[in-house]
Protein backbone atom coordinates (compact mmCIF):
# COMPACT_ATOMS: atom_id res chain seq x y z
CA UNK A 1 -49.78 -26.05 21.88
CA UNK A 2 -52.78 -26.39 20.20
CA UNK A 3 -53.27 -28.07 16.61
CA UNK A 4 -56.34 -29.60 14.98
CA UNK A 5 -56.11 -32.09 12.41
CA UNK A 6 -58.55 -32.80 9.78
CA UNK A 7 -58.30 -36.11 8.13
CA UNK A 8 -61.22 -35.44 5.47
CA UNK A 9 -59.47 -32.52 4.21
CA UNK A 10 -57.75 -34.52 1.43
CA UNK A 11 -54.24 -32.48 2.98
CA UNK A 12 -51.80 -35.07 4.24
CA UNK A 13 -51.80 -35.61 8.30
CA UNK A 14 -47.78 -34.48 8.32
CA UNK A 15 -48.42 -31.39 6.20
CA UNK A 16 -51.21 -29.97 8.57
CA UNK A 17 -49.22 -30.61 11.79
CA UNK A 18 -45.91 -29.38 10.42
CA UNK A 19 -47.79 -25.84 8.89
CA UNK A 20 -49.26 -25.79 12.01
CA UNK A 21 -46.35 -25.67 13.92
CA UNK A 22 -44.40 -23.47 11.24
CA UNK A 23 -47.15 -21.22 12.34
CA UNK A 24 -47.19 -21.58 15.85
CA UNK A 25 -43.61 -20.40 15.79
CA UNK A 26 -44.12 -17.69 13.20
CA UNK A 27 -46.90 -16.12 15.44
CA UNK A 28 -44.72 -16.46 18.45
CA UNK A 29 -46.91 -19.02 20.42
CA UNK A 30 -43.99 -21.37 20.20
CA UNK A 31 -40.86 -18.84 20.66
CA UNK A 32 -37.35 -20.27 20.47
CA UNK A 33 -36.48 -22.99 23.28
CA UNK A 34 -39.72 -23.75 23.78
CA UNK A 35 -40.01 -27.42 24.28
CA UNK A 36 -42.47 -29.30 22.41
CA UNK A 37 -45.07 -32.05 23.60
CA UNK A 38 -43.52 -35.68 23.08
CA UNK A 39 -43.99 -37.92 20.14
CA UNK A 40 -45.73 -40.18 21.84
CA UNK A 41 -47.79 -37.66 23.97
CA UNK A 42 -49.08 -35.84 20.77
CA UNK A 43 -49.14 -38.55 19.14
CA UNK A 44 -52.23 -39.06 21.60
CA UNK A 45 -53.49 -36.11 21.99
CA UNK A 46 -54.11 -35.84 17.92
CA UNK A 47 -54.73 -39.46 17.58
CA UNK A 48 -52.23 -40.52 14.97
CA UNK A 49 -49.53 -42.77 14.61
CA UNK A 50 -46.46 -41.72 16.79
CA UNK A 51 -44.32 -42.36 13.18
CA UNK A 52 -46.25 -39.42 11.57
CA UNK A 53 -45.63 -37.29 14.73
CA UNK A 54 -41.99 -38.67 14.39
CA UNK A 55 -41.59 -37.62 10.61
CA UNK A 56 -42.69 -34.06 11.29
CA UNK A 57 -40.41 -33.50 13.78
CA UNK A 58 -37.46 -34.67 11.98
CA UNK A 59 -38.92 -32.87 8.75
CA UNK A 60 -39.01 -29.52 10.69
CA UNK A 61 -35.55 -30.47 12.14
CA UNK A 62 -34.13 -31.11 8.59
CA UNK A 63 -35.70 -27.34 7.88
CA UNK A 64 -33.59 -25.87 11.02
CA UNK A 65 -36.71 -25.19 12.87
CA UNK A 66 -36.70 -27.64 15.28
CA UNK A 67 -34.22 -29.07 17.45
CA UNK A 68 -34.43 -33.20 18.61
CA UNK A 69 -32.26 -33.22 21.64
CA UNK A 70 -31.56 -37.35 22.48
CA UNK A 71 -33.05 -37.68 25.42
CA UNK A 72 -34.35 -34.54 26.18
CA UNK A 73 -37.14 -33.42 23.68
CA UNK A 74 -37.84 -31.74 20.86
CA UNK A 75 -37.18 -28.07 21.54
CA UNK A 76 -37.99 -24.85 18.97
CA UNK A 77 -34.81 -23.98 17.27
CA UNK A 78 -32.78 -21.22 19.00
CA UNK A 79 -31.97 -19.62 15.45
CA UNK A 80 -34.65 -19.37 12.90
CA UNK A 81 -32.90 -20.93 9.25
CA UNK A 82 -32.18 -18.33 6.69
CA UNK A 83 -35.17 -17.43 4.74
CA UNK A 84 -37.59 -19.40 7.34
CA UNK A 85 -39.02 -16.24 9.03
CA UNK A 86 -39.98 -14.41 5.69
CA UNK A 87 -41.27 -17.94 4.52
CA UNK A 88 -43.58 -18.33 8.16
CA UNK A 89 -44.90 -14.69 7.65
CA UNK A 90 -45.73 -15.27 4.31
CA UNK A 91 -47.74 -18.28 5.44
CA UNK A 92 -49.15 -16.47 8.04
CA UNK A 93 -50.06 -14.00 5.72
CA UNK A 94 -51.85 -16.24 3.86
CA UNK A 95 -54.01 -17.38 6.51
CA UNK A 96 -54.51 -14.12 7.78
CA UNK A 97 -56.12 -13.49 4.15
CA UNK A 98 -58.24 -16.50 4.54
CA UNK A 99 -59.49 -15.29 7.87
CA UNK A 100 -60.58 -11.76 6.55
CA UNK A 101 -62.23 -13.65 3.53
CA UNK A 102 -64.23 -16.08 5.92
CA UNK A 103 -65.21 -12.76 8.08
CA UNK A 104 -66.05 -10.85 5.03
CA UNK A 105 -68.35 -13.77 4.02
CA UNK A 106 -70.39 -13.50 7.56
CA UNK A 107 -70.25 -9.94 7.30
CA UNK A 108 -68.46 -9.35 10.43
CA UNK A 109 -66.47 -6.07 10.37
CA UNK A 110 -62.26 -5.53 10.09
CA UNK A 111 -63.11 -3.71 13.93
CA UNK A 112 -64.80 -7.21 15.24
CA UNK A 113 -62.34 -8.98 13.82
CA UNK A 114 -59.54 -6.85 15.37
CA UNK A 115 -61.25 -7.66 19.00
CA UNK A 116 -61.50 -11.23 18.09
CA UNK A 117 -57.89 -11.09 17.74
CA UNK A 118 -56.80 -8.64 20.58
CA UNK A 119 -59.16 -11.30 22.73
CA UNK A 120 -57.33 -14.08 21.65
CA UNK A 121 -54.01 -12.12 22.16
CA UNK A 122 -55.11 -11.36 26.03
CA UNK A 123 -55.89 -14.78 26.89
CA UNK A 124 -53.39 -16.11 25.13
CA UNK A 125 -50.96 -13.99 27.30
CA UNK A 126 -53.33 -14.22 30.86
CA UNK A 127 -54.93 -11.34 31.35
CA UNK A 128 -58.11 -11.64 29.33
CA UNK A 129 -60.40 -10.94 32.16
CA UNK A 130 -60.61 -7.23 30.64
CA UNK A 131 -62.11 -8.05 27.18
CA UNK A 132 -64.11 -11.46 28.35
CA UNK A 133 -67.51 -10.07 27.92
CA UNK A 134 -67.05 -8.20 24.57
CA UNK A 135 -69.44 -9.88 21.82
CA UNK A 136 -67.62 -8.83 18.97
């Protein structure tokens, strides 16, 4: 799972990590059951304080997103909440807009940006040895 955190951004630490993750799982990187890292593990690996880590787990719990499982994990919700998909796309969506915007601005075509994507996509899923040498 991979999220970046900015503290300069003037965006509180919880609301980054918690879009993030609503967008991990409206992208399908995190898919339902997936298990997430530990609080103390991220907690780490962001370097924050295991209490924010903490607070956005039980915030996206509260939301139905996330499951906390007592001595198990956290865990990505089996069953998205009602209105929680359409509310991740439209996120999603949102980004996505910021992303052509930012490509637009370095003049990069919507056909680069496609194979930036479709690279991503094939690593993502393991089998990006077929578009590794593609420069876009």
């Amino acid at each position: 799972m991979y999220i970046r955190v900015e503290p300069s951004s003037g965006v509180p630490i919880t609301r980054q990590i918690a879009d993030q993750v609503r967008s991990l799982c409206a992208s399908g990187a995190l898919r339902p059951g997936d298990q997430l890292p530990s609080v103390r593990a991220l907690a780490r690996e962001l370097a924050v304080n295991q209490n924010t880590i903490l607070r956005v787990y039980e915030r996206l719990t509260a939301e139905g997103l996330l499951d906390m499982r007592h001595g198990a994990g956290t865990f990505v919700a089996d069953r998205q909440p009602e209105g929680q998909l359409q509310q991740q796309r439209d996120q999603l969506r949102t980004e996505a807009e910021l992303l052509v915007e930012h490509a637009s601005r370095l003049g990069l075509s919507a056909d680069c940006v496609r194979q930036l994507v479709d690279d991503i996509y094939r690593r993502r899923d393991g089998d990006g040895q077929d578009g590794a040498d593609g420069d876009g």
